[in-house]
Protein backbone atom coordinates (compact mmCIF):
# COMPACT_ATOMS: atom_id res chain seq x y z
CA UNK A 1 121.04 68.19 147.22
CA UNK A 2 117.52 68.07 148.94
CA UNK A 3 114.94 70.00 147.37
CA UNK A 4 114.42 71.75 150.94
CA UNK A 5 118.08 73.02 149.96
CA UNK A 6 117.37 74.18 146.50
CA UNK A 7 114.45 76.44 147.84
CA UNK A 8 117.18 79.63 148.72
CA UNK A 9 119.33 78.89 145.69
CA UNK A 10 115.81 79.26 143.49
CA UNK A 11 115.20 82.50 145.24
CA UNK A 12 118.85 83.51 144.34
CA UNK A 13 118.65 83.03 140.90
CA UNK A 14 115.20 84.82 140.88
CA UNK A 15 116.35 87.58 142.70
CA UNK A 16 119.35 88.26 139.99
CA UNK A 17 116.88 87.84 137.15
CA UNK A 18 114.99 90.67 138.80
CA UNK A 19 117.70 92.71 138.70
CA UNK A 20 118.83 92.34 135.13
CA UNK A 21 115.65 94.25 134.41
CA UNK A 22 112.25 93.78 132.83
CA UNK A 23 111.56 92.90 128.95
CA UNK A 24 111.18 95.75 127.12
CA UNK A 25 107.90 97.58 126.34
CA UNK A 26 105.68 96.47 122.90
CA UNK A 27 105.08 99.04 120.99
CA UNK A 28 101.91 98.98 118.83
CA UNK A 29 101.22 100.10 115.35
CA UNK A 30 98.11 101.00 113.49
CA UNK A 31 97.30 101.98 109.78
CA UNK A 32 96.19 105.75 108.57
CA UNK A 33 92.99 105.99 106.71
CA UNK A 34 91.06 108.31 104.23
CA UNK A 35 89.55 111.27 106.32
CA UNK A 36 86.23 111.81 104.96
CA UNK A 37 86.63 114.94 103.89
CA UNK A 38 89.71 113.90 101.80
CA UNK A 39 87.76 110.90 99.88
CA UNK A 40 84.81 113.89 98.73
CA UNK A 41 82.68 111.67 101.18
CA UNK A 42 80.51 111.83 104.64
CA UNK A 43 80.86 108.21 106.09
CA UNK A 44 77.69 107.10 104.37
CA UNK A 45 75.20 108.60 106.96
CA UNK A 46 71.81 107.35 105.81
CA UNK A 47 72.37 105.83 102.52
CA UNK A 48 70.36 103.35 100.71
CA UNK A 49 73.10 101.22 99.82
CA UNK A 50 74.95 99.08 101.94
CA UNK A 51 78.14 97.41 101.11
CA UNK A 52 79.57 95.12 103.95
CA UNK A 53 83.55 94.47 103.97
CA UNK A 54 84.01 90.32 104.71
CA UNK A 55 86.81 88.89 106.86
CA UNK A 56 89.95 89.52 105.08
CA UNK A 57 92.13 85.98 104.67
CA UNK A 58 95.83 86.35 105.24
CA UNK A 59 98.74 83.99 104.78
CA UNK A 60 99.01 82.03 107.86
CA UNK A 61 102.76 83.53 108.16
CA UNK A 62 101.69 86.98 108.77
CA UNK A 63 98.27 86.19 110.22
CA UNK A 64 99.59 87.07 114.14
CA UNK A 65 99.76 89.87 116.99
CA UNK A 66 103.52 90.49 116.22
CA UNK A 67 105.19 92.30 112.96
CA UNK A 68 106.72 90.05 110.25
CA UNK A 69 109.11 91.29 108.69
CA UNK A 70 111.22 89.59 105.48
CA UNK A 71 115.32 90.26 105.85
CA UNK A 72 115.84 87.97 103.54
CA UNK A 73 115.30 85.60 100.18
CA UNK A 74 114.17 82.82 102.90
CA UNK A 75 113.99 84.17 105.97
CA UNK A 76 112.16 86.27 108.33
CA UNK A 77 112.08 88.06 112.04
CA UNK A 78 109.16 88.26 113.70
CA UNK A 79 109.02 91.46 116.02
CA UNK A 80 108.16 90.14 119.51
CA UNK A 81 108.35 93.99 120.74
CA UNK A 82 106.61 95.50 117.68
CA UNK A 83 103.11 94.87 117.65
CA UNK A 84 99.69 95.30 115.53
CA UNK A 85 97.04 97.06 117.62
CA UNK A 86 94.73 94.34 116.58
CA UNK A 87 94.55 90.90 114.58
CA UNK A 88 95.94 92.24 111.45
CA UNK A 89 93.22 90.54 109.29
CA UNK A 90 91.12 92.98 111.24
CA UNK A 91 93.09 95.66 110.78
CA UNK A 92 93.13 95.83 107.56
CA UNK A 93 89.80 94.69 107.08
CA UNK A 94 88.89 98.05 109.31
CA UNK A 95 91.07 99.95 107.36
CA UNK A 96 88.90 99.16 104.07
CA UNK A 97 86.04 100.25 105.88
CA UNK A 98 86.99 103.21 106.97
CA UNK A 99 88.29 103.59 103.24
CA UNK A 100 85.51 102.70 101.03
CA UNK A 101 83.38 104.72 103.43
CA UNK A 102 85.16 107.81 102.63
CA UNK A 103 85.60 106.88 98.76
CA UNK A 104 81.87 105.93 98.14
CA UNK A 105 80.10 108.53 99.91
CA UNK A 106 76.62 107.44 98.99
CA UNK A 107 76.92 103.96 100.96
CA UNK A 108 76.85 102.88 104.19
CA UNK A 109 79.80 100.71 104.43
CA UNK A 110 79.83 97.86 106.86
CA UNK A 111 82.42 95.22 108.41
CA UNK A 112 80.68 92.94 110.61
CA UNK A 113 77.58 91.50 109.89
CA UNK A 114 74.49 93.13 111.52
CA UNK A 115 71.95 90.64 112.11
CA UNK A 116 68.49 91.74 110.28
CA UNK A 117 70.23 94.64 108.10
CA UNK A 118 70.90 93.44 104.43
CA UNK A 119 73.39 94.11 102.58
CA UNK A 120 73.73 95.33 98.67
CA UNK A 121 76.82 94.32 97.67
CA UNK A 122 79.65 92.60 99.74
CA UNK A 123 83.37 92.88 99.19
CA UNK A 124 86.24 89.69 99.27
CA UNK A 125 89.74 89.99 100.06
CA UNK A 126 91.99 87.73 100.36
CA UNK A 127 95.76 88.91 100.20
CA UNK A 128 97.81 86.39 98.89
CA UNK A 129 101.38 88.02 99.95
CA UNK A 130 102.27 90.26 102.14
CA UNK A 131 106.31 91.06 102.63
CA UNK A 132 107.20 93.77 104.80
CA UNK A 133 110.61 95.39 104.64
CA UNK A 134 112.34 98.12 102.64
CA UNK A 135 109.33 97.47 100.23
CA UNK A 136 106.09 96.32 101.65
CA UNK A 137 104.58 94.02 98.86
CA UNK A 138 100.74 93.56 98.99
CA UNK A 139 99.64 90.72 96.40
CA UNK A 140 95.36 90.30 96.92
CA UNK A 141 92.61 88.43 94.95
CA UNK A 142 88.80 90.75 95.39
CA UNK A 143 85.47 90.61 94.00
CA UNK A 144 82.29 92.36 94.87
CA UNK A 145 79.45 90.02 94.95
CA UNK A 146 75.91 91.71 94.27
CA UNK A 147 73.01 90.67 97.00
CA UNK A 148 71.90 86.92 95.95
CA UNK A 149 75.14 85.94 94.03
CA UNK A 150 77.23 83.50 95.34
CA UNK A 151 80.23 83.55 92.61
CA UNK A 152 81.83 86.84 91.32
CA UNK A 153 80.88 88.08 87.55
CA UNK A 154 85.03 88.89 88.00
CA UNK A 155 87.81 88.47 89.94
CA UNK A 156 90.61 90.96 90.49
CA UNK A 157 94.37 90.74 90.94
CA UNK A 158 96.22 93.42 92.19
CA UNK A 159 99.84 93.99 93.59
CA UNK A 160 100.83 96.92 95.24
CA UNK A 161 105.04 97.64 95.99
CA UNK A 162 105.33 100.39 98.51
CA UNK A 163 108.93 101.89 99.72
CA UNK A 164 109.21 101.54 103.40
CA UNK A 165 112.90 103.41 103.96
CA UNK A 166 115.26 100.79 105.48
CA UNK A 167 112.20 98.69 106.89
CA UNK A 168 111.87 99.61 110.30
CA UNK A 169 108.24 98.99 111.87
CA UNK A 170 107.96 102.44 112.26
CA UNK A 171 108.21 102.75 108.11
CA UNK A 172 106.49 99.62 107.42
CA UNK A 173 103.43 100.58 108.91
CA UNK A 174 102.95 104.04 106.77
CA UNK A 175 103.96 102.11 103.78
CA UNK A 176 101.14 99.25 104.21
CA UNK A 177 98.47 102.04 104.95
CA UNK A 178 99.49 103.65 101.55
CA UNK A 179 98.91 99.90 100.01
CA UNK A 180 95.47 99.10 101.28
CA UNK A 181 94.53 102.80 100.29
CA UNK A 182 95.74 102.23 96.45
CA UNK A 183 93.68 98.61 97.21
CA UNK A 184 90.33 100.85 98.63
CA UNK A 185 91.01 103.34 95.75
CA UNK A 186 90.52 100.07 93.43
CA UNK A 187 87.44 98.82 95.14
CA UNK A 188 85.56 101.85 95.16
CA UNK A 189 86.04 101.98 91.42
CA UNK A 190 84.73 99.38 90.59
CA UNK A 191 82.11 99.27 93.12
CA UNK A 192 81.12 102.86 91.03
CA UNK A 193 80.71 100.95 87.85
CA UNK A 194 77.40 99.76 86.64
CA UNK A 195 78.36 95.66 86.44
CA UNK A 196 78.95 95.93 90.44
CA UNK A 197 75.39 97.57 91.11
């Protein structure tokens, strides 16, 4: 058959494929945060100190616009229609932010870098594991590193298990905000203790 031939049977099978209907919409999820007023705190408005948030490091598995959810011991499905609203590593990295600026109300908390404003004390994450189904499982590595100090004084390790009902996106998302905030809750402490100042 010609390709001059093949032209109307393309246009054919496009024309049915049309009909079957469009893929379905994404849908987009984003995490809750500390309100302000909840954390005892007023965003920081004019403090003194400044604590900046760094780029939080993910495992390359999660690290991507779609939801990635574990269904099994060895497997995963990754949620073509179900979406983060941003990179995740920003996300969450936001989420901390908006956080620690509720929880430690006498600094201005920062994520990106401003260029010319210094900085007090900045905070590392890197999450080591992050599983999301009927439990979302949070595993992360932080520091804070004082202004001029290139190695921590100490490193923490903290895993977080949060029930996510039968692990729908819609429940996984509500069940990682309630992780990063018991990870912010964390921070904060210890960025209120004397060795982090």
């Amino acid at each position: 058959m010609s390709g001059r031939a093949l032209l109307p049977l393309v246009a054919v099978v496009l024309a049915s494929a049309g009909c079957l209907g469009s893929s379905p919409a994404s849908r987009f999820y984003t995490l809750s945060t500390i309100s302000p007023h909840e954390g005892q705190g007023g965003g920081g408005d004019g403090a003194a100190v400044r604590i900046r948030v760094a780029p939080v490091s993910l495992p390359e598995g999660v690290d991507r616009p779609q939801m990635v959810r574990r269904t099994g011991e060895n497997t995963v499905v990754v949620d073509e229609f179900d979406r983060w609203v941003e990179p995740l590593d920003a996300l969450l990295r936001n989420s901390l932010v908006q956080n620690l600026g509720a929880l430690v109300p006498e600094a201005q908390v920062l994520g990106d870098a401003v260029p010319g404003l210094t900085v007090d004390r900045t905070v590392v994450v890197a999450v080591r594991r992050l599983d999301l189904s009927s439990q979302v499982v949070m595993d992360a590595v932080w520091f804070v590193l004082p202004a001029g100090v290139d190695q921590p004084e100490r490193t923490h390790q903290t895993r977080l298990t949060e029930a996510a009902g039968a692990g729908s996106p819609a429940e996984v998302a509500p069940a990682l905000s309630r992780a990063v905030e018991k990870l912010s809750r964390e921070i904060a402490a210890e960025l209120h203790t004397p060795r982090a100042r």
